[in-house]
Protein backbone atom coordinates (compact mmCIF):
# COMPACT_ATOMS: atom_id res chain seq x y z
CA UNK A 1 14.23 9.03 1.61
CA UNK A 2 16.43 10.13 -1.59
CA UNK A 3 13.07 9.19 -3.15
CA UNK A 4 11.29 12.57 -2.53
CA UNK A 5 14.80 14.37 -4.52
CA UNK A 6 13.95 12.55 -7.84
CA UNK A 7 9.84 13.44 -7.88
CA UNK A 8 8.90 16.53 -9.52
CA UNK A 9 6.91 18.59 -6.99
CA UNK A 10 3.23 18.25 -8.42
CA UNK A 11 4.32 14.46 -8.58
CA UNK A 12 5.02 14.57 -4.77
CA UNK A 13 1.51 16.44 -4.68
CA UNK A 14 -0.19 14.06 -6.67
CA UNK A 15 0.64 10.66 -5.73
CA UNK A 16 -0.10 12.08 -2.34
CA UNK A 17 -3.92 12.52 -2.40
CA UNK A 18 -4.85 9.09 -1.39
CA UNK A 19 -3.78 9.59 2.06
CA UNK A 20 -6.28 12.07 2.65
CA UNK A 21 -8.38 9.41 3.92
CA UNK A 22 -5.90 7.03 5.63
CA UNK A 23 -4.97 9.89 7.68
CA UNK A 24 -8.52 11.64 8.51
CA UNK A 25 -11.20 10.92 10.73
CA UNK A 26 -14.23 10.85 8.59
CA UNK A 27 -17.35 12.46 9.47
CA UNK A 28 -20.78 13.19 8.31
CA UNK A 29 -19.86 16.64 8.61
CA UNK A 30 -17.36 18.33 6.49
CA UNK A 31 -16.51 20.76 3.78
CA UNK A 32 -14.68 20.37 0.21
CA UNK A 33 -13.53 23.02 -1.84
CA UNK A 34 -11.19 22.96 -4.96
CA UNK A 35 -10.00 25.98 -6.53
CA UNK A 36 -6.92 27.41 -7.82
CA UNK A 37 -6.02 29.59 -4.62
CA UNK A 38 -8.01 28.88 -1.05
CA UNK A 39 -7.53 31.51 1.37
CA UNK A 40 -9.59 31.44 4.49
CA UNK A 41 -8.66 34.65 5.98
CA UNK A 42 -8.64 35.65 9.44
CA UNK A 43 -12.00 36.72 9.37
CA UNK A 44 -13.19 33.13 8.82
CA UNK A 45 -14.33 30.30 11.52
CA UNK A 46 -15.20 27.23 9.54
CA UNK A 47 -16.77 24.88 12.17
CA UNK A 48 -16.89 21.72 10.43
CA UNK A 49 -13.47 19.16 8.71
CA UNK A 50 -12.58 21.14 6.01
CA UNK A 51 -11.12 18.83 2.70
CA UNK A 52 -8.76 21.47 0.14
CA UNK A 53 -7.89 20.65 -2.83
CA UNK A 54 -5.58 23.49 -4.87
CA UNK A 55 -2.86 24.61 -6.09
CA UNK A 56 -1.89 27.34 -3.32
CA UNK A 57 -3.63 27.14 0.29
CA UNK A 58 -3.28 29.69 2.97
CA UNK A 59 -4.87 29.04 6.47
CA UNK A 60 -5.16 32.28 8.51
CA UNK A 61 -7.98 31.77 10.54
CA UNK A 62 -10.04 28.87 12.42
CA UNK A 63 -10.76 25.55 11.59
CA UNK A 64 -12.83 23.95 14.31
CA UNK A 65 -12.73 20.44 12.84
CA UNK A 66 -9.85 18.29 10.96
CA UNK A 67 -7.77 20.06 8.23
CA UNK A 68 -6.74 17.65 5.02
CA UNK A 69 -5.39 19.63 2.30
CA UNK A 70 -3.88 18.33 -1.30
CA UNK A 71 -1.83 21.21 -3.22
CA UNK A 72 1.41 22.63 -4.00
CA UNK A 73 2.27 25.24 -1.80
CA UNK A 74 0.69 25.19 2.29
CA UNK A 75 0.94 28.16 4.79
CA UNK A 76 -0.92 27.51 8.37
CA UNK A 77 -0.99 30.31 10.10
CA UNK A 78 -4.26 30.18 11.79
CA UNK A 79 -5.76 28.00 14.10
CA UNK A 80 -6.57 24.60 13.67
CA UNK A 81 -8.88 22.35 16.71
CA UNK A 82 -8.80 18.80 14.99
CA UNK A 83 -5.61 17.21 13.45
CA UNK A 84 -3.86 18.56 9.96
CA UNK A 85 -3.01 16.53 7.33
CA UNK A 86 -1.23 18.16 4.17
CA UNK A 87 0.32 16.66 1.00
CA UNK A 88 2.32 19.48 -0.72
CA UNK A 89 5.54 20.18 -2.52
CA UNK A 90 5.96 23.03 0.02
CA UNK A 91 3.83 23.27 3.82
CA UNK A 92 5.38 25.79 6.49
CA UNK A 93 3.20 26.29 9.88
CA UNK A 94 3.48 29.22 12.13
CA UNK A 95 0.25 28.67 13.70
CA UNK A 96 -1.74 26.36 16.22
CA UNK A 97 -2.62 22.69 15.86
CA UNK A 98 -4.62 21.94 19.17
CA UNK A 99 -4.24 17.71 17.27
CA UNK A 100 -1.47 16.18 15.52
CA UNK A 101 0.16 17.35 12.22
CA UNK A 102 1.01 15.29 9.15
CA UNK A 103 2.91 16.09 6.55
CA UNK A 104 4.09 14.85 3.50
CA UNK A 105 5.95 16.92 1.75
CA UNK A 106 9.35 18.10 -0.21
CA UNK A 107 10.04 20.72 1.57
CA UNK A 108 8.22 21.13 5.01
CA UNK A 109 9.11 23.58 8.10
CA UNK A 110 7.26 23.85 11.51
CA UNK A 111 6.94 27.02 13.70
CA UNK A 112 4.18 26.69 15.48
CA UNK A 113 2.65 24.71 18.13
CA UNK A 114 1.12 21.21 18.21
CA UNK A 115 -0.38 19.73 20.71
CA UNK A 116 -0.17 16.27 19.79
CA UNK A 117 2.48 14.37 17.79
CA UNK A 118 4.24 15.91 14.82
CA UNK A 119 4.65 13.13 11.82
CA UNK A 120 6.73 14.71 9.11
CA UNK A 121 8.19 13.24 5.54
CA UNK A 122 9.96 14.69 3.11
CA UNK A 123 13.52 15.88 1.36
CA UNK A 124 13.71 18.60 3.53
CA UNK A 125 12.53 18.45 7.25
CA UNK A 126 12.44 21.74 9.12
CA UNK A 127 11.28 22.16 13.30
CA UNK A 128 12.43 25.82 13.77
CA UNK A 129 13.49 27.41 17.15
CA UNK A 130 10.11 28.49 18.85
CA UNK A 131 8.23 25.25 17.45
CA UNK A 132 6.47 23.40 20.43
CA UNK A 133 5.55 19.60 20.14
CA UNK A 134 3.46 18.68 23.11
CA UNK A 135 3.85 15.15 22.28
CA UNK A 136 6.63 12.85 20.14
CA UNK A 137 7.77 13.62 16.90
CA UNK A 138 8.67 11.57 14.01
CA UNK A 139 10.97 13.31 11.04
CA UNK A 140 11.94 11.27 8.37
CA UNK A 141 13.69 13.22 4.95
CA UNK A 142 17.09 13.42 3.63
CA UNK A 143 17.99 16.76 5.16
CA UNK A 144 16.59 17.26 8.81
CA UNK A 145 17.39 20.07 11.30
CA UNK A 146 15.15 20.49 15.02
CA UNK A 147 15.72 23.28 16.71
CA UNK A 148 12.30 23.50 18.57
CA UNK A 149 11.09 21.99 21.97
CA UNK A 150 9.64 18.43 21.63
CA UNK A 151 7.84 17.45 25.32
CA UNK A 152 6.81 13.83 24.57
CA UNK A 153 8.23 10.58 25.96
CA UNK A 154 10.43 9.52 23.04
CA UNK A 155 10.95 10.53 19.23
CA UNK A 156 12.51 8.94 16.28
CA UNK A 157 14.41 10.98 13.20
CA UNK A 158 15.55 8.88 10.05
CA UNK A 159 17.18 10.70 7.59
CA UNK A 160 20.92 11.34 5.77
CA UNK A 161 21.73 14.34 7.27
CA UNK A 162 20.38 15.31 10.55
CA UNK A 163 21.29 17.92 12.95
CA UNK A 164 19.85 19.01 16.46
CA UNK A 165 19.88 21.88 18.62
CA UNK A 166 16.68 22.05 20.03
CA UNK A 167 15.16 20.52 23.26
CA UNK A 168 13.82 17.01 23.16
CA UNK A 169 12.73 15.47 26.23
CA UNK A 170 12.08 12.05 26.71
CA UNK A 171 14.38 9.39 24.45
CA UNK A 172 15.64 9.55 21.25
CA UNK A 173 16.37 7.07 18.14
CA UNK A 174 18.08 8.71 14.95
CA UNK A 175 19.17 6.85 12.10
CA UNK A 176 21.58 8.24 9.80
CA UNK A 177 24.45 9.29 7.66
CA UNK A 178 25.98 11.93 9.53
CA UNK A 179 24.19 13.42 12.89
CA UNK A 180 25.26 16.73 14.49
CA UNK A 181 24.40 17.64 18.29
CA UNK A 182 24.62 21.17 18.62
CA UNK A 183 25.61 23.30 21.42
CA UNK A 184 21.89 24.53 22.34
CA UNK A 185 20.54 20.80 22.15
CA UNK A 186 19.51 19.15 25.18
CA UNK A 187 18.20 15.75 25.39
CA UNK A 188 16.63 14.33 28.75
CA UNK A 189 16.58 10.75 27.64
CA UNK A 190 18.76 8.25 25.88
CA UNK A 191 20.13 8.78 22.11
CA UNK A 192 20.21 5.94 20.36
CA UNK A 193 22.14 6.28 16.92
CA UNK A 194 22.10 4.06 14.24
CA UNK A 195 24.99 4.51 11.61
CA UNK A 196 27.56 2.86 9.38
CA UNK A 197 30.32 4.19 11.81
CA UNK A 198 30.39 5.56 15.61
CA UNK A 199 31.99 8.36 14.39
CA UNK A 200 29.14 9.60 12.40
CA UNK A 201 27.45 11.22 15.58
CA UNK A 202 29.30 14.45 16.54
CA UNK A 203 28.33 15.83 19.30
CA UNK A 204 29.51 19.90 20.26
CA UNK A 205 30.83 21.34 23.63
CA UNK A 206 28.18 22.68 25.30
CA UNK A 207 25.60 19.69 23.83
CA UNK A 208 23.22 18.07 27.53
CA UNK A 209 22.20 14.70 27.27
CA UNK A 210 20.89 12.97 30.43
CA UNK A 211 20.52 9.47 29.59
CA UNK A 212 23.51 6.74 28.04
CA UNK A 213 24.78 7.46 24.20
CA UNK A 214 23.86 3.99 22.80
CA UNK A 215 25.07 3.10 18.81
CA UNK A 216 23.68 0.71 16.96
CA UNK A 217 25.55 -0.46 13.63
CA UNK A 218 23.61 -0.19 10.75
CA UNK A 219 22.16 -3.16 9.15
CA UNK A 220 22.05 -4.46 5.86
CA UNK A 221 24.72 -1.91 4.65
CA UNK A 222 26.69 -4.58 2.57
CA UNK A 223 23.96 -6.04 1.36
CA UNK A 224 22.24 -2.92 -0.35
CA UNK A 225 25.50 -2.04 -1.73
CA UNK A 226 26.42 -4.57 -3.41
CA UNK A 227 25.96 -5.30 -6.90
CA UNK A 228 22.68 -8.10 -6.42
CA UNK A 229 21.27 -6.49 -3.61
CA UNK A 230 20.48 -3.47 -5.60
CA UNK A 231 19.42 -5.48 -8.61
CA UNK A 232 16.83 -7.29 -6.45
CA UNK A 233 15.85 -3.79 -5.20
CA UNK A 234 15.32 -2.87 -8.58
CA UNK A 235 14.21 -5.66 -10.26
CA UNK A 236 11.03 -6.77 -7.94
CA UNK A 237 9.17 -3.56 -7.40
CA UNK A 238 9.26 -3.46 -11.38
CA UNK A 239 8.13 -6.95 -11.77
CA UNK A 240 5.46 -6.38 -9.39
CA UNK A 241 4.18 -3.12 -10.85
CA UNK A 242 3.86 -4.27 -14.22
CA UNK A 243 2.60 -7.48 -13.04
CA UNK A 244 -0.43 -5.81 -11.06
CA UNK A 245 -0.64 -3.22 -14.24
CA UNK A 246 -1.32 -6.15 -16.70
CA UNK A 247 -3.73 -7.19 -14.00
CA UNK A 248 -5.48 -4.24 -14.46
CA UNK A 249 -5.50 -4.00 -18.19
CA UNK A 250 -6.83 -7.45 -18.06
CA UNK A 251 -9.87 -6.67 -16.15
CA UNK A 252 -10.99 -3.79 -17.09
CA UNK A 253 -11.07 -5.39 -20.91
CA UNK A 254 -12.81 -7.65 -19.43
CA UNK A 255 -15.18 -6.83 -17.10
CA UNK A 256 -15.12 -3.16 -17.74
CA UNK A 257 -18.46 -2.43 -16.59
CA UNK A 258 -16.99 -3.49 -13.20
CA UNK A 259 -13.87 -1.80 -13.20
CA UNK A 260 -16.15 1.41 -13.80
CA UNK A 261 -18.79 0.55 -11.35
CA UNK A 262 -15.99 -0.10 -8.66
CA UNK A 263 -14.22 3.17 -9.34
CA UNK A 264 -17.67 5.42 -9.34
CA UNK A 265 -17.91 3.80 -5.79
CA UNK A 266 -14.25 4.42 -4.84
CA UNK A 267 -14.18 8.01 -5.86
CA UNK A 268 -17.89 9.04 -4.71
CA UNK A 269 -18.76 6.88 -1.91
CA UNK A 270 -15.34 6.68 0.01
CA UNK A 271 -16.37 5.92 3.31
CA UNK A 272 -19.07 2.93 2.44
CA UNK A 273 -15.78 1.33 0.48
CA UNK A 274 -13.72 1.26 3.18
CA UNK A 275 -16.55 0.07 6.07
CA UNK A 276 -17.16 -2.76 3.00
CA UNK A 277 -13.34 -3.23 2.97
CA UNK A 278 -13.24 -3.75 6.54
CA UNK A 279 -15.87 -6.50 6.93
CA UNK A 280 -14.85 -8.13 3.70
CA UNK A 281 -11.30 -8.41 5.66
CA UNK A 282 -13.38 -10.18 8.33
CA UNK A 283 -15.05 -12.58 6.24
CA UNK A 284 -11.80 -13.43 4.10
CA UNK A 285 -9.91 -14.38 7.24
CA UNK A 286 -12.88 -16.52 8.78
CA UNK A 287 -12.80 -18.05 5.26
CA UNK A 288 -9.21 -19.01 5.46
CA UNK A 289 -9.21 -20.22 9.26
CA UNK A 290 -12.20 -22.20 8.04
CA UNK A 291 -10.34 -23.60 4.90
CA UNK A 292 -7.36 -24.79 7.18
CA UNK A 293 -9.72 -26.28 9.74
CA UNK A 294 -11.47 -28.19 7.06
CA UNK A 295 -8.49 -29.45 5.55
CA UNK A 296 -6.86 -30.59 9.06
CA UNK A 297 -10.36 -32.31 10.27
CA UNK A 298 -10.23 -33.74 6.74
CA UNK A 299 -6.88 -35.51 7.36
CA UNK A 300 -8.41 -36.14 10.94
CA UNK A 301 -11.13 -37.73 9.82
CA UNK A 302 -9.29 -40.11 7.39
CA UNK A 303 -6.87 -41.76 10.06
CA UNK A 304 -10.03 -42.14 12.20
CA UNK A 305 -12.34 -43.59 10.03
CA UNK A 306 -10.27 -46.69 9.85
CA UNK A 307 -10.54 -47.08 14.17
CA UNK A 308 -12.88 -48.05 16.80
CA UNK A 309 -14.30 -44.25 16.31
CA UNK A 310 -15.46 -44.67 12.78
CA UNK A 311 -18.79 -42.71 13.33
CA UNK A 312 -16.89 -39.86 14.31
CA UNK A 313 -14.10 -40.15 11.65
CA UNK A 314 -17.08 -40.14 9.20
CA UNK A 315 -18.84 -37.24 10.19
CA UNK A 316 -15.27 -34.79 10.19
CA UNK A 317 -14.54 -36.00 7.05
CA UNK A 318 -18.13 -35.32 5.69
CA UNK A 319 -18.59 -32.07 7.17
CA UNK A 320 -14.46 -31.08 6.12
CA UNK A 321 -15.40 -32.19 2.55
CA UNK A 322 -18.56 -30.02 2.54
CA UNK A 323 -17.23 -27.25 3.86
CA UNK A 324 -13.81 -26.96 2.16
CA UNK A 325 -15.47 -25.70 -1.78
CA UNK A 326 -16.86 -23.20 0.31
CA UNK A 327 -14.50 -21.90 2.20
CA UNK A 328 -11.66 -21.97 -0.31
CA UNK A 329 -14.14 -20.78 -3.19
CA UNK A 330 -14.55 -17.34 -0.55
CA UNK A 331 -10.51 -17.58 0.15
CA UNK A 332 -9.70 -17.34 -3.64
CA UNK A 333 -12.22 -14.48 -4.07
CA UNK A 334 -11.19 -12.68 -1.30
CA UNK A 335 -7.48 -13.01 -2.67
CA UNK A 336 -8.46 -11.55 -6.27
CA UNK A 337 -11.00 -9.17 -4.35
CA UNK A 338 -7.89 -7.55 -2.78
CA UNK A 339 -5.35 -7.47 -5.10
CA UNK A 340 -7.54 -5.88 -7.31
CA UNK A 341 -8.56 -3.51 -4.94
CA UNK A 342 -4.91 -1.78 -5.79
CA UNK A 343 -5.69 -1.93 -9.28
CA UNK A 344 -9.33 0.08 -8.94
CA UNK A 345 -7.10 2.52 -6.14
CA UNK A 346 -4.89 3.10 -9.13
CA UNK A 347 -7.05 4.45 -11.01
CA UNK A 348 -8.43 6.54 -9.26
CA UNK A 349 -5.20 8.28 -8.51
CA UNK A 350 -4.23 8.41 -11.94
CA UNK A 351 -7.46 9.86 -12.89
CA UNK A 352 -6.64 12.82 -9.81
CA UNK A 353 -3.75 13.59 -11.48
CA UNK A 354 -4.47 13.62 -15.15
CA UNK A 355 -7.61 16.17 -13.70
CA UNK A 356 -4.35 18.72 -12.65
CA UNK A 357 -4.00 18.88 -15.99
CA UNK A 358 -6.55 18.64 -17.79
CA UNK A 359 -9.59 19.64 -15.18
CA UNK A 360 -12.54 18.59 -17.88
CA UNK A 361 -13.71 14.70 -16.38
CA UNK A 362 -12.82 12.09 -18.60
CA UNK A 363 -13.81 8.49 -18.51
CA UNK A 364 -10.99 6.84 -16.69
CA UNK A 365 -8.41 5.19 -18.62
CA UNK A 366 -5.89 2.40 -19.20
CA UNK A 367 -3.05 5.31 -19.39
CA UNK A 368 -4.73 6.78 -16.02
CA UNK A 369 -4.12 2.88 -14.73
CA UNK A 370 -0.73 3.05 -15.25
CA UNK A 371 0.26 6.23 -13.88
CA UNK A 372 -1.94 5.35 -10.78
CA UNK A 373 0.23 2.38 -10.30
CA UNK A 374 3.25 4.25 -10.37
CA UNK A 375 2.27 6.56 -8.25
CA UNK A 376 1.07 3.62 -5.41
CA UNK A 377 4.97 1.83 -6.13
CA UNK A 378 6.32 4.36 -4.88
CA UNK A 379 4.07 5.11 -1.76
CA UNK A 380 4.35 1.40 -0.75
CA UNK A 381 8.25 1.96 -1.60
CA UNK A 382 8.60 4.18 1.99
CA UNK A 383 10.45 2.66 4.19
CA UNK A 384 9.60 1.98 7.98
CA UNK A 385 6.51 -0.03 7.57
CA UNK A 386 4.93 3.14 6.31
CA UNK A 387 4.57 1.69 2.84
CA UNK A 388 3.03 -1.32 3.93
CA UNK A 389 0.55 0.29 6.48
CA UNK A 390 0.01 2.50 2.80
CA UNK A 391 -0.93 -1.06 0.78
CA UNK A 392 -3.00 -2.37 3.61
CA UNK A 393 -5.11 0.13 3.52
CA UNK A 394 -5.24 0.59 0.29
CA UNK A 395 -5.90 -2.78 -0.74
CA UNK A 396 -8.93 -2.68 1.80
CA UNK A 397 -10.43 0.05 0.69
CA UNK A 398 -10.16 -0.86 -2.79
CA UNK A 399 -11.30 -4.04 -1.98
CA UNK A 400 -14.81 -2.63 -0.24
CA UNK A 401 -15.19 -0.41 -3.59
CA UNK A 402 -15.26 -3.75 -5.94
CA UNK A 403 -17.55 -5.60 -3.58
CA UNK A 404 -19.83 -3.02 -3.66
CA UNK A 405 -19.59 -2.53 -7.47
CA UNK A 406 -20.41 -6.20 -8.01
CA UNK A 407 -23.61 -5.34 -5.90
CA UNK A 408 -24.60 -2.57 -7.68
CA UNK A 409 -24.21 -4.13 -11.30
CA UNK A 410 -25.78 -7.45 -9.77
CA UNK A 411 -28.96 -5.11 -8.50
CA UNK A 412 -28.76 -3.28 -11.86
CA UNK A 413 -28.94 -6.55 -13.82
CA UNK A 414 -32.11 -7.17 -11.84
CA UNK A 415 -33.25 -4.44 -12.58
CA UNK A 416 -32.91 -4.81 -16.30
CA UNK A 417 -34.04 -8.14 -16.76
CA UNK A 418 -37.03 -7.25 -14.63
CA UNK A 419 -38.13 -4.59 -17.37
CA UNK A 420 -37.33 -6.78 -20.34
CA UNK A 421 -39.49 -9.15 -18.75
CA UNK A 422 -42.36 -6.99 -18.24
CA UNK A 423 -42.01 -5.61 -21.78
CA UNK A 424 -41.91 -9.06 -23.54
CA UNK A 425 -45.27 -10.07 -21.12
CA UNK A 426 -48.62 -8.99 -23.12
CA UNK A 427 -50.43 -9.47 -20.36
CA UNK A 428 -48.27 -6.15 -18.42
């Protein structure tokens, strides 16, 4: 996680915003505000999901819906009934999350209750004493200290330094650099530690844990520090983000009307893109099962045709040879469609965070491209199958957004011919 220490805070912020969605229920229903400050005092009961998007945010009364806020600085000290998602440089809660909490942040510190499962990232990781997690809790920054009461089953921490002296109940898995158990920790379960050395956990006098102490060596340590594993670390993520960013300049050059079609539909129609994404998904697989089918009844039907079953040998291989344009025709579409889909989600995000600093709309750009990209490398760069879950769903949504686009400008061409038709008839 050393990744968060070397991102300037309204980086963190911005690269952030595209997991507003990945991480939120949509619903019909729901409120967006962006301003310089929100403050929805004590006085306030907003009954519907409530979207922020600022520079300071300060929760002090009720939310009866799901929170998702983008901005620099986040205090919840209110009351929350659906499930919180912030992306901040700084987020500290002292109030109540009846749902889960999310954050992604630099610096992030919990003293309040949740009454779900707590999912925290950032460089510094903070459950206070007092903090209640009804459910697990996943930490993962460089610097991570619990000292509240987690009641769920079993939890998982992943950071350099870590230190306990809360109450967890259930199992535990930390992986590490150095772990401290403190005096006031109890743990009902199992710890499991993974580090470079046994002697990285240190547990104090006074420490309870029920269940077995169980190390696990860490893997891959060599390998990561040796001279080629870290080139290779370094050298493909670079090759792959100027590969897709080449991509990109490529097509919107060329098929720019497109490329702004498909991120109109990205940025205003969210929630169409990614129901799109999802049933292009769908068809793209059935494509490729149908692909490989064709091509094994294709070899079928050649060893057959030459046997006593010669009708039947003929009819695979006919219907294989018909079938397999199709099918790999929608398999290479469906490939471009989606690896594009990045490209259009790139832009986006660039675009979000050239608007921090400039707020006047602009046409997105090829310099808004780049950035964007940047920003998703190092999203899909978290470890812990975090970044890929990221991509996926990113590459979906962005995918819907293009097929839709290529709709739209298909209708619009319609549309266009259909008047230049009716002009150029004398008859109309």
């Amino acid at each position: 996680m050393k990744i968060f220490k070397n991102i300037s805070p309204l980086a963190i912020s911005a690269i952030l915003i595209l997991f507003i969605s990945f991480f939120t229920t949509t619903v019909l229903s729901s409120t967006f505000e962006s301003e310089d400050r929100i403050k929805i005092s004590n006085l306030h009961c907003i009954t519907e999901d409530f979207y922020g998007f600022a520079g300071d945010i300060t929760v002090d009364g009720q939310i009866d819906g799901e929170l998702t806020t983008f901005c620099n600085k986040m205090k919840l000290n209110g009351e929350v009934t659906g499930t919180v998602s912030s992306f901040s440089n700084d987020f500290t809660h002292t109030g109540n999350v009846h749902r889960s909490l999310r954050s992604f942040s630099y610096s992030a510190e919990v003293s309040g209750y949740v009454g779900r499962s707590l999912l925290m990232a950032g460089y510094t990781v903070i459950v206070n004493e007092g903090a209640v997690i009804e459910q697990d809790a996943q930490l993962f920054g460089s610097h991570i200290v619990m000292n509240g009461n987690i009641n769920g089953r079993g939890s998982y921490f992943s950071g350099d330094t870590i230190k306990i002296g809360g109450i967890i109940e259930g199992d535990l898995k930390v992986k590490g650099k150095k772990i401290y158990i403190y005096p006031t920790a109890v743990i009902t379960g199992n710890l499991e530690y993974e580090t470079k050395d046994s002697a990285d956990l240190e547990i104090s006098e006074g420490a309870m844990i029920s269940g077995e102490l169980i190390w696990k060596e860490a893997e891959g340590s060599a390998d990561k520090d040796s001279e080629g594993g870290m080139l290779t670390a370094i050298v493909v993520p670079i090759s792959k983000f100027f590969a897709a960013f080449l991509f990109g300049v490529i097509v919107i050059s060329l098929f720019n009307r497109y490329a702004k079609e498909s991120f109109n539909m990205l940025h205003k129609q969210f929630t169409i893109s990614l129901a799109t994404g999802f049933l292009s998904v769908f068809i793209f697989v059935f494509s490729v099962l149908i692909f490989l089918f064709s091509i094994i009844f294709m070899i079928i039907g050649l060893v057959v045709i030459s046997t006593d079953m010669a009708v039947v040998g003929a009819i695979t291989l006919i219907m294989s040879i018909l079938l397999l344009p199709i099918s790999s025709f929608l398999t290479v579409c469906g490939g471009i469609i989606f690896y594009a889909g990045k490209i259009v989600a790139g832009l986006l995000a660039g675009y979000f965070i050239f608007r921090l600093v400039k707020p006047i709309p602009a046409e997105p750009k090829k310099l808004h491209l780049f950035v964007g990209l940047l920003v998703l490398s190092l999203l899909f760069a978290i470890p812990y199958h975090i970044g890929t879950l990221i991509y996926l769903f990113i590459t979906i949504v962005g995918g819907g957004a293009i097929v839709l686009s290529v709709r739209q400008c298909h209708k619009l061409t319609g549309q266009l011919a259909k008047q230049l038709e009716e002009k150029s008839d004398p008859s109309s």
